[in-house]
N, C-alpha and C. Protein backbone atom coordinates (compact mmCIF):
# COMPACT_ATOMS: atom_id res chain seq x y z
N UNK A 1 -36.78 83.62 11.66
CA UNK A 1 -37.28 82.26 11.67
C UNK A 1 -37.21 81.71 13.10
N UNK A 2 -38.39 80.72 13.72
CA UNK A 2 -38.58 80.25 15.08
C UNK A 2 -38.00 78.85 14.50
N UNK A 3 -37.05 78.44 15.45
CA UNK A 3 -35.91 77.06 15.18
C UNK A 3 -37.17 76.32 16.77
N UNK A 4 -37.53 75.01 16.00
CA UNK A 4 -38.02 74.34 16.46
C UNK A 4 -37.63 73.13 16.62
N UNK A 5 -37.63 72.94 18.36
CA UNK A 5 -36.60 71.85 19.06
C UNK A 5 -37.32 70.78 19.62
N UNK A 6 -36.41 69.94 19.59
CA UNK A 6 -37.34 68.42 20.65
C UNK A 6 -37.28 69.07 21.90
N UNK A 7 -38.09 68.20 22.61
CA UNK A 7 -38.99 68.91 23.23
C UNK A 7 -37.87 68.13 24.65
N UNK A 8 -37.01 66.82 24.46
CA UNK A 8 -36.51 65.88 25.39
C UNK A 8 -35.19 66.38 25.33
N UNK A 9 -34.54 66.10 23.80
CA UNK A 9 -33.07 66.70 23.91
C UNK A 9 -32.54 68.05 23.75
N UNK A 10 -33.24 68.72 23.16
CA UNK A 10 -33.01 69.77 22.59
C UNK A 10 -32.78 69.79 21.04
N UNK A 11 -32.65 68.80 20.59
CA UNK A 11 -31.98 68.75 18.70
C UNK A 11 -32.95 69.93 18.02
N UNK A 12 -32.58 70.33 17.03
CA UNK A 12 -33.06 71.25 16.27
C UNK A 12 -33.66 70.25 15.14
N UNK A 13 -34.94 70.33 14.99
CA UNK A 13 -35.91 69.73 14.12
C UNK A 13 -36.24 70.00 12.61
N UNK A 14 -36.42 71.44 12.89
CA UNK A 14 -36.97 72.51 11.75
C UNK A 14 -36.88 73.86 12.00
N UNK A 15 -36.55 74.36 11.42
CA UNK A 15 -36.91 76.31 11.01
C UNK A 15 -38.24 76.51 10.66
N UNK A 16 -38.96 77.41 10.76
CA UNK A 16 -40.50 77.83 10.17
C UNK A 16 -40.57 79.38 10.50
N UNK A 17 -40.66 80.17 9.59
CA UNK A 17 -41.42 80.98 10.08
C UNK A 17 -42.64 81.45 10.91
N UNK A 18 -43.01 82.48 11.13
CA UNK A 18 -44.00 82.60 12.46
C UNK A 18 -44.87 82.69 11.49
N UNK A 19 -46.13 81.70 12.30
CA UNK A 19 -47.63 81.20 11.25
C UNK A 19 -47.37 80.53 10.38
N UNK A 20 -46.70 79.86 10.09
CA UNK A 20 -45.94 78.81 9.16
C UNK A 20 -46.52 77.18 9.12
N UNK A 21 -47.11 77.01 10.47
CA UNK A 21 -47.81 76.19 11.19
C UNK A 21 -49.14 76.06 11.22
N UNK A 22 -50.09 75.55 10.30
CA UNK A 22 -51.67 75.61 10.36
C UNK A 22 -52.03 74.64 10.73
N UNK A 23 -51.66 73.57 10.71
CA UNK A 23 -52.55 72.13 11.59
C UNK A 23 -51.56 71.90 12.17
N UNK A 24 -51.85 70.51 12.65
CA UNK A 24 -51.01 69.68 13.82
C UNK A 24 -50.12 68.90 13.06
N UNK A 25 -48.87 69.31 13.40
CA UNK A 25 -47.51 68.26 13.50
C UNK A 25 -47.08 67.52 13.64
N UNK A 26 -46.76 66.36 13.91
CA UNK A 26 -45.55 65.08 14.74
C UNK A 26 -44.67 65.13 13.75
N UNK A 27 -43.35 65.37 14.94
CA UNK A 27 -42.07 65.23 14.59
C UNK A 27 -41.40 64.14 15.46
N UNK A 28 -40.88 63.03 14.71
CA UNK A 28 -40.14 61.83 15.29
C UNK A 28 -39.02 62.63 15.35
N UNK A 29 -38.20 62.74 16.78
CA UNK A 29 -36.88 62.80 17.07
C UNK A 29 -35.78 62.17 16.38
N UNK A 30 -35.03 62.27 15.91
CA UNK A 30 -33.94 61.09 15.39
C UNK A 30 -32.71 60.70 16.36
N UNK A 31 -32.76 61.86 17.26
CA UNK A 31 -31.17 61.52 18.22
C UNK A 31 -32.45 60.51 19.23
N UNK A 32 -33.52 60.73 19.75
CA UNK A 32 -33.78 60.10 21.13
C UNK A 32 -34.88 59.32 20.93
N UNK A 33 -35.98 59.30 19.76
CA UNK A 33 -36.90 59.01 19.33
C UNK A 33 -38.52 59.72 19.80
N UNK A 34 -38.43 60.76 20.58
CA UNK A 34 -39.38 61.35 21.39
C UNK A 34 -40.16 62.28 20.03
N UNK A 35 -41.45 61.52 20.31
CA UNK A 35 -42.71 62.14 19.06
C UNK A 35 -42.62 63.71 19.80
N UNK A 36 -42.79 64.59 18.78
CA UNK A 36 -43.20 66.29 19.46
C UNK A 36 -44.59 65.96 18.43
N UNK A 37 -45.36 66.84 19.20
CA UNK A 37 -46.28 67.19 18.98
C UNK A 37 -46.56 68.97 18.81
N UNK A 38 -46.56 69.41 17.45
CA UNK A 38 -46.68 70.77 17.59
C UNK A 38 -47.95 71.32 16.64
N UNK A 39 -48.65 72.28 17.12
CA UNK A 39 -49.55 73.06 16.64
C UNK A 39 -49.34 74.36 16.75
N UNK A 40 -50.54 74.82 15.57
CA UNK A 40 -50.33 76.66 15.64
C UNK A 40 -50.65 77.19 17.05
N UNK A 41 -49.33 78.03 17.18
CA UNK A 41 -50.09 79.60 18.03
C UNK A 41 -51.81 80.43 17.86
N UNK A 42 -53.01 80.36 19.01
CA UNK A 42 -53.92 80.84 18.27
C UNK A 42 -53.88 82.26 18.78
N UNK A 43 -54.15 83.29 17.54
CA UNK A 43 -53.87 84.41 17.52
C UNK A 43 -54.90 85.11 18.75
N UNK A 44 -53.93 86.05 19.67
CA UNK A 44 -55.18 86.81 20.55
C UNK A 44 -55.98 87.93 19.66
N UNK A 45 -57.31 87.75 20.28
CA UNK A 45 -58.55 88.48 19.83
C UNK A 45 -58.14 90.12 20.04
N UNK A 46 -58.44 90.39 19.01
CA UNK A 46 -58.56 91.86 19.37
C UNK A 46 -59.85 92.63 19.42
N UNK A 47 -60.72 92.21 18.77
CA UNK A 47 -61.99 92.32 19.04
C UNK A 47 -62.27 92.53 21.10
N UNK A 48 -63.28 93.67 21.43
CA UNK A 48 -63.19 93.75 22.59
C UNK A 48 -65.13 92.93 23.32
N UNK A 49 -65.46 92.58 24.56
CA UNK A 49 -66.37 91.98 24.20
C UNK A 49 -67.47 93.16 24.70
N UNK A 50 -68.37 92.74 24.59
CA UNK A 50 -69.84 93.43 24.34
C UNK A 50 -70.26 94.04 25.78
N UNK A 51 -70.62 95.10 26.32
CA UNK A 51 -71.26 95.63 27.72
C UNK A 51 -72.54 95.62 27.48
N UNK A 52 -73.05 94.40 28.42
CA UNK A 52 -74.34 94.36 28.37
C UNK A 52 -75.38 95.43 29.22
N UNK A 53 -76.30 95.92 28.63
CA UNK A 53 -76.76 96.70 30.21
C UNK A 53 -77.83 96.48 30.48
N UNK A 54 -77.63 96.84 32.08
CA UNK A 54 -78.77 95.99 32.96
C UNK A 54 -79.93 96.83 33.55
């Protein structure tokens, strides 16, 4: 599990597993009041791209 922290103090917010996260977040701080803002990781492409020829 990825332990997800404010972003100002450090406090521990939430646990989530990885991809656990599909839209956008706000988390109100409670020790400092600092909004986090968190979204998903977007996955790298593995797909390779196209050789065009000239």
């Amino acid at each position: 599990m990825n332990e997800i922290r404010c972003g100002s103090c450090r406090k521990l917010l939430m646990k989530a597993q990885q991809n656990a996260i599909t839209g956008t977040i706000e988390i109100k701080c409670t020790r400092c009041g600092t909004l986090n803002n968190l979204r998903p990781v977007e996955p790298f492409s593995d797909r390779q791209e196209r050789l065009t020829k000239a």
